[in-house]
PDB file of N, CA and C in Angstrom:
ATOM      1  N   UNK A   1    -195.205  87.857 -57.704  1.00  0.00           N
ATOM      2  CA  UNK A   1    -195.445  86.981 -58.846  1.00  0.00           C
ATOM      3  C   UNK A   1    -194.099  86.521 -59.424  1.00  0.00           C
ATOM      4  N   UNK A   2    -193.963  85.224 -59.658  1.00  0.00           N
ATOM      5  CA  UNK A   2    -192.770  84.833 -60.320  1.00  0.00           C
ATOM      6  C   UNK A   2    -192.977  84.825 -62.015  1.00  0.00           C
ATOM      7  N   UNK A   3    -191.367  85.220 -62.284  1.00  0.00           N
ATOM      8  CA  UNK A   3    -191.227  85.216 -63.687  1.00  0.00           C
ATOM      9  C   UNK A   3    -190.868  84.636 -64.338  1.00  0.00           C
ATOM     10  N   UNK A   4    -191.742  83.957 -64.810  1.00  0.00           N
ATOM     11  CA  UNK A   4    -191.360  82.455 -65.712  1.00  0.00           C
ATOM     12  C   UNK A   4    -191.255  82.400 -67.493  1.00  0.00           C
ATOM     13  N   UNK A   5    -191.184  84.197 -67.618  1.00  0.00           N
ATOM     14  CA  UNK A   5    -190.477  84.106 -68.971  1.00  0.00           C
ATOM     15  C   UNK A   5    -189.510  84.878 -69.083  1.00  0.00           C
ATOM     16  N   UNK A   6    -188.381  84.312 -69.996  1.00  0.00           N
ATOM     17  CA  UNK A   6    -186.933  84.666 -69.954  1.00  0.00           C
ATOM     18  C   UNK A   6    -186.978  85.367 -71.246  1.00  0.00           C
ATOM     19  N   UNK A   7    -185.976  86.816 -71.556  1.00  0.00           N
ATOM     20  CA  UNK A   7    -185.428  86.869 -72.783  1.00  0.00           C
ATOM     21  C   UNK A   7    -184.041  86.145 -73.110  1.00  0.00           C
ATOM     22  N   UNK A   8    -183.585  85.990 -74.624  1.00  0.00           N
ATOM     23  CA  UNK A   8    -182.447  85.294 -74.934  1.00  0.00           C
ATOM     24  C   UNK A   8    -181.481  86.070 -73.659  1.00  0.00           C
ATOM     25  N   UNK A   9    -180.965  87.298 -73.913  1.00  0.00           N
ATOM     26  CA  UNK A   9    -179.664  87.323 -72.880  1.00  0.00           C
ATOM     27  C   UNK A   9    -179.936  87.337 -71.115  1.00  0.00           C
ATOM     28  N   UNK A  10    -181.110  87.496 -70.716  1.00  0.00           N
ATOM     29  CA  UNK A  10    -181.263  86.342 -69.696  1.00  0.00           C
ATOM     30  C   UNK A  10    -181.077  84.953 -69.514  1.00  0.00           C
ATOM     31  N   UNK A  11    -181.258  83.877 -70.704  1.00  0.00           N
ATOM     32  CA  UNK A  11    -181.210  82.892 -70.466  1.00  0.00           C
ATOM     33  C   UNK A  11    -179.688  82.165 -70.700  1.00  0.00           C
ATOM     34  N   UNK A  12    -178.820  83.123 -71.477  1.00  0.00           N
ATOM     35  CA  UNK A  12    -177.585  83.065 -71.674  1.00  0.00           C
ATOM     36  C   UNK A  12    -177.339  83.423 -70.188  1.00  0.00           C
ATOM     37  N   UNK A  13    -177.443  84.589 -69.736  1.00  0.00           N
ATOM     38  CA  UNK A  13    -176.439  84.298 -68.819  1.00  0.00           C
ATOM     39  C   UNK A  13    -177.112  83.105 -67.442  1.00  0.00           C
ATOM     40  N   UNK A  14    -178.121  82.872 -67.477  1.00  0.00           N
ATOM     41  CA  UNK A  14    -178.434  81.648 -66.833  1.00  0.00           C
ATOM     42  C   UNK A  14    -177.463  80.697 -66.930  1.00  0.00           C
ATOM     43  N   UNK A  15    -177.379  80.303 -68.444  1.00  0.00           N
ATOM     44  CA  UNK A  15    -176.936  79.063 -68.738  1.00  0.00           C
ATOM     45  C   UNK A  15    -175.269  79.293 -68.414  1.00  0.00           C
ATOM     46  N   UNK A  16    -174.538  80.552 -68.647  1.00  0.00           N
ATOM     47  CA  UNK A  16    -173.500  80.409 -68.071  1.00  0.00           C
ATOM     48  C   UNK A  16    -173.442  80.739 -67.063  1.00  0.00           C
ATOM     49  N   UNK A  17    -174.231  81.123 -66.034  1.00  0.00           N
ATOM     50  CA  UNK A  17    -173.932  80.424 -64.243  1.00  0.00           C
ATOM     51  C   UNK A  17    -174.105  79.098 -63.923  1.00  0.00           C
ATOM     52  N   UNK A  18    -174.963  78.280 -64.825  1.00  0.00           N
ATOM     53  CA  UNK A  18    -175.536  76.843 -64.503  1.00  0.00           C
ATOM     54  C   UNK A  18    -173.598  76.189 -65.209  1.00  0.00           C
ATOM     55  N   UNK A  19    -173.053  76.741 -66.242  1.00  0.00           N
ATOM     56  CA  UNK A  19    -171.617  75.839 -66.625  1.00  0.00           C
ATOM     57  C   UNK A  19    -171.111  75.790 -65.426  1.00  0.00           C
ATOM     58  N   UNK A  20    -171.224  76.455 -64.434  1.00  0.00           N
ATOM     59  CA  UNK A  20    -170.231  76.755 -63.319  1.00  0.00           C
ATOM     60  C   UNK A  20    -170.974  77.025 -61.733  1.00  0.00           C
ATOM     61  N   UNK A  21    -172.607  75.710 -62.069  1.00  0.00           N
ATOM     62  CA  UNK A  21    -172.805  75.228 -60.880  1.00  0.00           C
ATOM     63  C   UNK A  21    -173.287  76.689 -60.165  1.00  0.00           C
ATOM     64  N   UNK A  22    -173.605  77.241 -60.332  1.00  0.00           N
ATOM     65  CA  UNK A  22    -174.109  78.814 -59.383  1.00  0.00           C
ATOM     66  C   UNK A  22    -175.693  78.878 -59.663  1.00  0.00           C
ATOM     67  N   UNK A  23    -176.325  78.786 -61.014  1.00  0.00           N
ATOM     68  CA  UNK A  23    -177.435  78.905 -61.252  1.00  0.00           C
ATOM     69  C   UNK A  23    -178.539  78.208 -60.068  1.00  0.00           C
ATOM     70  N   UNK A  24    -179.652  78.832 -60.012  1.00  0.00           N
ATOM     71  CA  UNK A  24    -180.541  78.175 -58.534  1.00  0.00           C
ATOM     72  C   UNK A  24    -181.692  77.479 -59.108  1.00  0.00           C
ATOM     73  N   UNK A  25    -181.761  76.148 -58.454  1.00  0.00           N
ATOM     74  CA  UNK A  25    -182.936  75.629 -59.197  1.00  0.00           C
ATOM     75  C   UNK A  25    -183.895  76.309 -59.876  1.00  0.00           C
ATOM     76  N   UNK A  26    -184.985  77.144 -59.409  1.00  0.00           N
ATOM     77  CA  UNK A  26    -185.486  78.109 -59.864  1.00  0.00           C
ATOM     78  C   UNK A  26    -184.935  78.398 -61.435  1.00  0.00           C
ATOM     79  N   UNK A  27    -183.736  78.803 -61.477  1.00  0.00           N
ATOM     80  CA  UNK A  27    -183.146  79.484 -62.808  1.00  0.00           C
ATOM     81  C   UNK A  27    -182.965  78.254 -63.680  1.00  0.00           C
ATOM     82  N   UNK A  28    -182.559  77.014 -62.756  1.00  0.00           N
ATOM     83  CA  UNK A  28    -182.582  75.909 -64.238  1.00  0.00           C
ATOM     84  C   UNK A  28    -184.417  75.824 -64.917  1.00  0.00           C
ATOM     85  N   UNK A  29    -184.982  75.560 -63.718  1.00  0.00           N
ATOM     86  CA  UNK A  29    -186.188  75.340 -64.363  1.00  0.00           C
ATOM     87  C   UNK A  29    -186.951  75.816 -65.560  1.00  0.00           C
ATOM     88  N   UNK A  30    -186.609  77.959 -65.321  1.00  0.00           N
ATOM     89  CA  UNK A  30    -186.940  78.698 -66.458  1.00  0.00           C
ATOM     90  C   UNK A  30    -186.163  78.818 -67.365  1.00  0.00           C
ATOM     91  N   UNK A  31    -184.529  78.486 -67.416  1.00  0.00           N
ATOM     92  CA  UNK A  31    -183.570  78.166 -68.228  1.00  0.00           C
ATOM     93  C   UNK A  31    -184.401  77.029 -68.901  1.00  0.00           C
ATOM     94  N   UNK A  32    -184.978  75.934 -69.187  1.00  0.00           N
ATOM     95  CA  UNK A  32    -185.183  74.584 -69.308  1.00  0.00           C
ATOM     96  C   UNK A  32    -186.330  75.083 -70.304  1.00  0.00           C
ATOM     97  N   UNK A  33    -187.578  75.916 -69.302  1.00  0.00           N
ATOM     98  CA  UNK A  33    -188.762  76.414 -70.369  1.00  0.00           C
ATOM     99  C   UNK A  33    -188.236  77.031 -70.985  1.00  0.00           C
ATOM    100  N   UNK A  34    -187.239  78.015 -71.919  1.00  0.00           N
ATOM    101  CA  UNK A  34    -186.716  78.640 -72.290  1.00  0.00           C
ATOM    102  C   UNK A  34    -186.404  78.420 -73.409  1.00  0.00           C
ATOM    103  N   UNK A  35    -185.387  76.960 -73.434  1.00  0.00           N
ATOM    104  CA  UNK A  35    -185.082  76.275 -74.525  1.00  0.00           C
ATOM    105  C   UNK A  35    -185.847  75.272 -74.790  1.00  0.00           C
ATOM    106  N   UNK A  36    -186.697  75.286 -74.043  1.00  0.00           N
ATOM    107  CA  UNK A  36    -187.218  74.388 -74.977  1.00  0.00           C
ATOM    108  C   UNK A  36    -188.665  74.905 -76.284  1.00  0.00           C
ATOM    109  N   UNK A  37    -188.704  76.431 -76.630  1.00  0.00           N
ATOM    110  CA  UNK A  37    -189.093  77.060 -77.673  1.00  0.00           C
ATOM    111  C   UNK A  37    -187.821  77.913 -78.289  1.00  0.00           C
ATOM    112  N   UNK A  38    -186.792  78.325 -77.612  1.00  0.00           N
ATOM    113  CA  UNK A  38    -185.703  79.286 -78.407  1.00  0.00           C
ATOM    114  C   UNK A  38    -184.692  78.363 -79.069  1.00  0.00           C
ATOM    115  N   UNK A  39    -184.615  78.718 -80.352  1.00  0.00           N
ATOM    116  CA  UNK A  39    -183.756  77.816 -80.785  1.00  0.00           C
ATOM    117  C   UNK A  39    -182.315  78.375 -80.829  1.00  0.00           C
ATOM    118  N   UNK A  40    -182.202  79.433 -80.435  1.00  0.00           N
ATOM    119  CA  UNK A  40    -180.705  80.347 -80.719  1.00  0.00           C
ATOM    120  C   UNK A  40    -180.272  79.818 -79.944  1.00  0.00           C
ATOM    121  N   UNK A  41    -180.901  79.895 -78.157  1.00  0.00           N
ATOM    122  CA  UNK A  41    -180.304  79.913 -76.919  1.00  0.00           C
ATOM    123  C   UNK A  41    -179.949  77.871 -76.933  1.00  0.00           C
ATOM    124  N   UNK A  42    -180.315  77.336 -77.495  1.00  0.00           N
ATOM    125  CA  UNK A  42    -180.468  76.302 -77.464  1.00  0.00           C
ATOM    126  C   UNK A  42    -178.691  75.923 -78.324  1.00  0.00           C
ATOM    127  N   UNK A  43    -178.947  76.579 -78.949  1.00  0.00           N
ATOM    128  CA  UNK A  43    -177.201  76.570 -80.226  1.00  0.00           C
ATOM    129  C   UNK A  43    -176.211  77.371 -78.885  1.00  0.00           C
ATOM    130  N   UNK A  44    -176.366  77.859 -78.127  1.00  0.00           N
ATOM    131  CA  UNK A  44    -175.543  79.027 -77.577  1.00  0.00           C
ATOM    132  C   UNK A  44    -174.993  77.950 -76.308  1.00  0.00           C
ATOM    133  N   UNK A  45    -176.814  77.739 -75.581  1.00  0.00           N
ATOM    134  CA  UNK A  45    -175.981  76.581 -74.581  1.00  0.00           C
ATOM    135  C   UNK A  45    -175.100  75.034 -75.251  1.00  0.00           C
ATOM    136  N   UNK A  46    -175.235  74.632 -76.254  1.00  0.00           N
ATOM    137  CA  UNK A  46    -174.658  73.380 -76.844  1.00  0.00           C
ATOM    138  C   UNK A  46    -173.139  74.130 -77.071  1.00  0.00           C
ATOM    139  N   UNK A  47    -173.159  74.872 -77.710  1.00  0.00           N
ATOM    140  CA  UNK A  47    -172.168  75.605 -77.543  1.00  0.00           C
ATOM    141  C   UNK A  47    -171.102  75.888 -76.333  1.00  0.00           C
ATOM    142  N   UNK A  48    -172.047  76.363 -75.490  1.00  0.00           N
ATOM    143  CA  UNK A  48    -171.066  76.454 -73.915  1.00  0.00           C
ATOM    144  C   UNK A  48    -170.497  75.227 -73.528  1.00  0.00           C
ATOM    145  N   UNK A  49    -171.584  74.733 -73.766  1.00  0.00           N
ATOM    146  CA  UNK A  49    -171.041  73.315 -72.961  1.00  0.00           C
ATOM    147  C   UNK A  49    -169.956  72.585 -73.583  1.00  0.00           C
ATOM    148  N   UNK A  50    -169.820  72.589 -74.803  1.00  0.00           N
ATOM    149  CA  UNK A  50    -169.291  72.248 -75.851  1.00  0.00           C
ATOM    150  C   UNK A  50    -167.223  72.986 -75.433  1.00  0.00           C
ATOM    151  N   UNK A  51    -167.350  74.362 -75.036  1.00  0.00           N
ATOM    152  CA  UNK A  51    -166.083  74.534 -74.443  1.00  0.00           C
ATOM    153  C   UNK A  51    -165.827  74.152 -73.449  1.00  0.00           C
ATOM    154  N   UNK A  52    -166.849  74.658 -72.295  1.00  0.00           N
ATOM    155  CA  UNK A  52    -166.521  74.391 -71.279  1.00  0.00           C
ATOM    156  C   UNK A  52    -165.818  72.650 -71.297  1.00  0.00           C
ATOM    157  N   UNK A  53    -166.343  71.635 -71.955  1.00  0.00           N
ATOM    158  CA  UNK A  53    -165.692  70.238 -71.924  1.00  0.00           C
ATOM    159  C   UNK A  53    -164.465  70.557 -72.049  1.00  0.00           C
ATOM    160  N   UNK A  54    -164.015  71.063 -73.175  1.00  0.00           N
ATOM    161  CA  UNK A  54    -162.632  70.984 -73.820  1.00  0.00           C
ATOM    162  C   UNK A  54    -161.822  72.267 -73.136  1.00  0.00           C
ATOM    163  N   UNK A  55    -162.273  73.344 -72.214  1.00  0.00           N
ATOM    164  CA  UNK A  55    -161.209  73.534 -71.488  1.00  0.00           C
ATOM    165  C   UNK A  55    -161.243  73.147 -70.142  1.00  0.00           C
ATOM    166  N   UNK A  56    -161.838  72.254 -69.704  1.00  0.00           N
ATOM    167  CA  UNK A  56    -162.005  71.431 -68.785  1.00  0.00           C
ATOM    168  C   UNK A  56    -160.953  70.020 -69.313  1.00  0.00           C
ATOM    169  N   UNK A  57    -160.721  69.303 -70.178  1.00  0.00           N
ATOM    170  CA  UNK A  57    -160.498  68.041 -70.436  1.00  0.00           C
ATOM    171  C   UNK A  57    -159.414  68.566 -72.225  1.00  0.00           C
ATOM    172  N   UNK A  58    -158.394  69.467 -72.119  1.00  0.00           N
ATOM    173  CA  UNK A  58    -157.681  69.597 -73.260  1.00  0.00           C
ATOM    174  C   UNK A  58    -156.542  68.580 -73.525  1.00  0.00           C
ATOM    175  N   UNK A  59    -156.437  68.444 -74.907  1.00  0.00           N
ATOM    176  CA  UNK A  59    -155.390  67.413 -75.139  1.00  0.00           C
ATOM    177  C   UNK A  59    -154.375  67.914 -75.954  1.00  0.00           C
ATOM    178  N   UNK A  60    -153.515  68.880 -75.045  1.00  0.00           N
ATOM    179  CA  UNK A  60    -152.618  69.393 -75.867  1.00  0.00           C
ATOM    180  C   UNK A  60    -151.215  68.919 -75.452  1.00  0.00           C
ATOM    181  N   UNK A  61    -150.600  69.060 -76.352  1.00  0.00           N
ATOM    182  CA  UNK A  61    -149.066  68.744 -75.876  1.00  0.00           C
ATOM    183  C   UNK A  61    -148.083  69.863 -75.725  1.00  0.00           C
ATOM    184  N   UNK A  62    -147.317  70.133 -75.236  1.00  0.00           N
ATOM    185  CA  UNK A  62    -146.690  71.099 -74.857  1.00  0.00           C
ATOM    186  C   UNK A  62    -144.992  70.842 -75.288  1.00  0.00           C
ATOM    187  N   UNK A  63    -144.166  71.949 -75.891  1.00  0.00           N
ATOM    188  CA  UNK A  63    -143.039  71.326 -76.198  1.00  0.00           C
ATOM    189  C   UNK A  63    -142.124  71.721 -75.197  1.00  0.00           C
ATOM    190  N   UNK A  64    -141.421  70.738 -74.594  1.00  0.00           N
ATOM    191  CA  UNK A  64    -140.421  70.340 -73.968  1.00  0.00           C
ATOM    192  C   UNK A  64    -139.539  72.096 -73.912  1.00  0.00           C
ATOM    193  N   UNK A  65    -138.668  72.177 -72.841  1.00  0.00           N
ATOM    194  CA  UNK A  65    -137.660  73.590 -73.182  1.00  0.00           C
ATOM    195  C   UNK A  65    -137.010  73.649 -73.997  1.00  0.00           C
ATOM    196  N   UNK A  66    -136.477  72.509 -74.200  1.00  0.00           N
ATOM    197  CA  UNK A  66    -135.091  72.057 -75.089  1.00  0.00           C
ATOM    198  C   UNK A  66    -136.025  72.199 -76.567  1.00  0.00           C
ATOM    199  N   UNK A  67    -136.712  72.156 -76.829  1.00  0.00           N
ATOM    200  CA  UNK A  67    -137.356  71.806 -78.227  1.00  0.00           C
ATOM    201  C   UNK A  67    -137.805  73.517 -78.217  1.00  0.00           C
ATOM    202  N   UNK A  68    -138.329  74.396 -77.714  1.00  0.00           N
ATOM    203  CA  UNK A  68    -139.065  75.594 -77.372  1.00  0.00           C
ATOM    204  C   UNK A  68    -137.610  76.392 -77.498  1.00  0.00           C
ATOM    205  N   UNK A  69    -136.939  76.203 -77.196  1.00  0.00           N
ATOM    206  CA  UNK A  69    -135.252  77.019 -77.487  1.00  0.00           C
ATOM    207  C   UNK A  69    -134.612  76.757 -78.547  1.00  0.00           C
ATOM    208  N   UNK A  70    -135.065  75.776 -79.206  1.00  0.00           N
ATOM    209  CA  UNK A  70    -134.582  75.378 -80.644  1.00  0.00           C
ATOM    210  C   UNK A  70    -135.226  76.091 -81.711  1.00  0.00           C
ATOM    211  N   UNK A  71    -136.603  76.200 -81.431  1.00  0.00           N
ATOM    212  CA  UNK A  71    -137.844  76.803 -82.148  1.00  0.00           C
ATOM    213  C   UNK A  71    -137.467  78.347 -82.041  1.00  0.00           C
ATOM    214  N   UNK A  72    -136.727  78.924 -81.089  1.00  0.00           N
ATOM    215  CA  UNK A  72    -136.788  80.627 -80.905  1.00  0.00           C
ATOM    216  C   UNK A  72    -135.503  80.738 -81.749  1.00  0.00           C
ATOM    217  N   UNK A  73    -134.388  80.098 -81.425  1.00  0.00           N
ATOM    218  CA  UNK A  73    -133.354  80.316 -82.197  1.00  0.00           C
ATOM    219  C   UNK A  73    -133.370  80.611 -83.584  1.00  0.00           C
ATOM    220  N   UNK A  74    -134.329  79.345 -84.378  1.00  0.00           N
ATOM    221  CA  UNK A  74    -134.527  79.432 -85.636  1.00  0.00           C
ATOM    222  C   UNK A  74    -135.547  80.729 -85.881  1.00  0.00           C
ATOM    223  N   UNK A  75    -136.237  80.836 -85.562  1.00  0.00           N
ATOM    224  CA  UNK A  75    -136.831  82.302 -85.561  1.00  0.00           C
ATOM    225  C   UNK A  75    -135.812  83.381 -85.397  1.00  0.00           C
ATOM    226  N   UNK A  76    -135.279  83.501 -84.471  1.00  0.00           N
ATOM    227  CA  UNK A  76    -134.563  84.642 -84.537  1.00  0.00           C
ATOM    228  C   UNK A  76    -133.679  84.662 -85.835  1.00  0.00           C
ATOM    229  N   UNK A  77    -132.902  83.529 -86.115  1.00  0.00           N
ATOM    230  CA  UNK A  77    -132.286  83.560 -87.199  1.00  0.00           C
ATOM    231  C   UNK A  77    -132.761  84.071 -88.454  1.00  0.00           C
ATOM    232  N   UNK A  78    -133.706  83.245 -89.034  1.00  0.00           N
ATOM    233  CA  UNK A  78    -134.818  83.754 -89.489  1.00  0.00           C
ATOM    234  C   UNK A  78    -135.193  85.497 -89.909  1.00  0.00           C
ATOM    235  N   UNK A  79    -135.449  85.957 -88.469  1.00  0.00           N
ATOM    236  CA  UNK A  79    -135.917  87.040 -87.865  1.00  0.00           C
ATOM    237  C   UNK A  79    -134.887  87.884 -88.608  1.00  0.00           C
ATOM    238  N   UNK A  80    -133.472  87.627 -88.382  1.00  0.00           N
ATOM    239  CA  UNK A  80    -132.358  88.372 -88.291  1.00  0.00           C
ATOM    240  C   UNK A  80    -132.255  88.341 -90.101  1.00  0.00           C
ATOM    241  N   UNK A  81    -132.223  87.318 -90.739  1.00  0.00           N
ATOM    242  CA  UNK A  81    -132.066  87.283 -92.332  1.00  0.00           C
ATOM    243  C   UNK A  81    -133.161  88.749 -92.723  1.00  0.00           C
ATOM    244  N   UNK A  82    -134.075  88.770 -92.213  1.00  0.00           N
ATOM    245  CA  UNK A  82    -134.933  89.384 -92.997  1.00  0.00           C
ATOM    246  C   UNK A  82    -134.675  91.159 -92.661  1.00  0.00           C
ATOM    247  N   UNK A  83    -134.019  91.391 -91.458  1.00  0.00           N
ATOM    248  CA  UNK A  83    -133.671  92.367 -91.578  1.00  0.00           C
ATOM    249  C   UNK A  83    -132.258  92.799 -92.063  1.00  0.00           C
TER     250      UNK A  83
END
């Protein structure tokens, strides 16, 4: 007999094998009945997905060496006043 009802941390971790493409049809399907009565799991997957974008697609800038050696210096200096 198949089991076509999920608890919440079943369907969590469904939904994070489905971020990363592993989940088996089967598991989307009862992932799918799932949320569509749980409203937690429903906040949890919007959620996942919600990082997974942004560490998939980040917009950060990174400082240069020359700027990152300027930044430690003054710290240390800094660093050094206070002791």
């Amino acid at each position: 007999m198949t089991k076509l009802k999920l608890n919440c941390h079943e369907a969590n971790h469904i939904c994070d094998k489905n971020q990363y493409k592993e989940a088996t049809l089967k598991e989307k399907i009862i992932l799918t009945i799932h949320l569509m009565y749980c409203r937690a799991c429903r906040k949890y997957t919007a959620r996942n997905t919600k990082l997974t974008k942004l560490i998939k697609n980040p917009k950060v800038e990174a400082l240069d060496n020359s700027a990152k050696s300027k930044l430690q210096q003054a710290f240390d200096a800094e660093l050094s006043k206070q002791k």
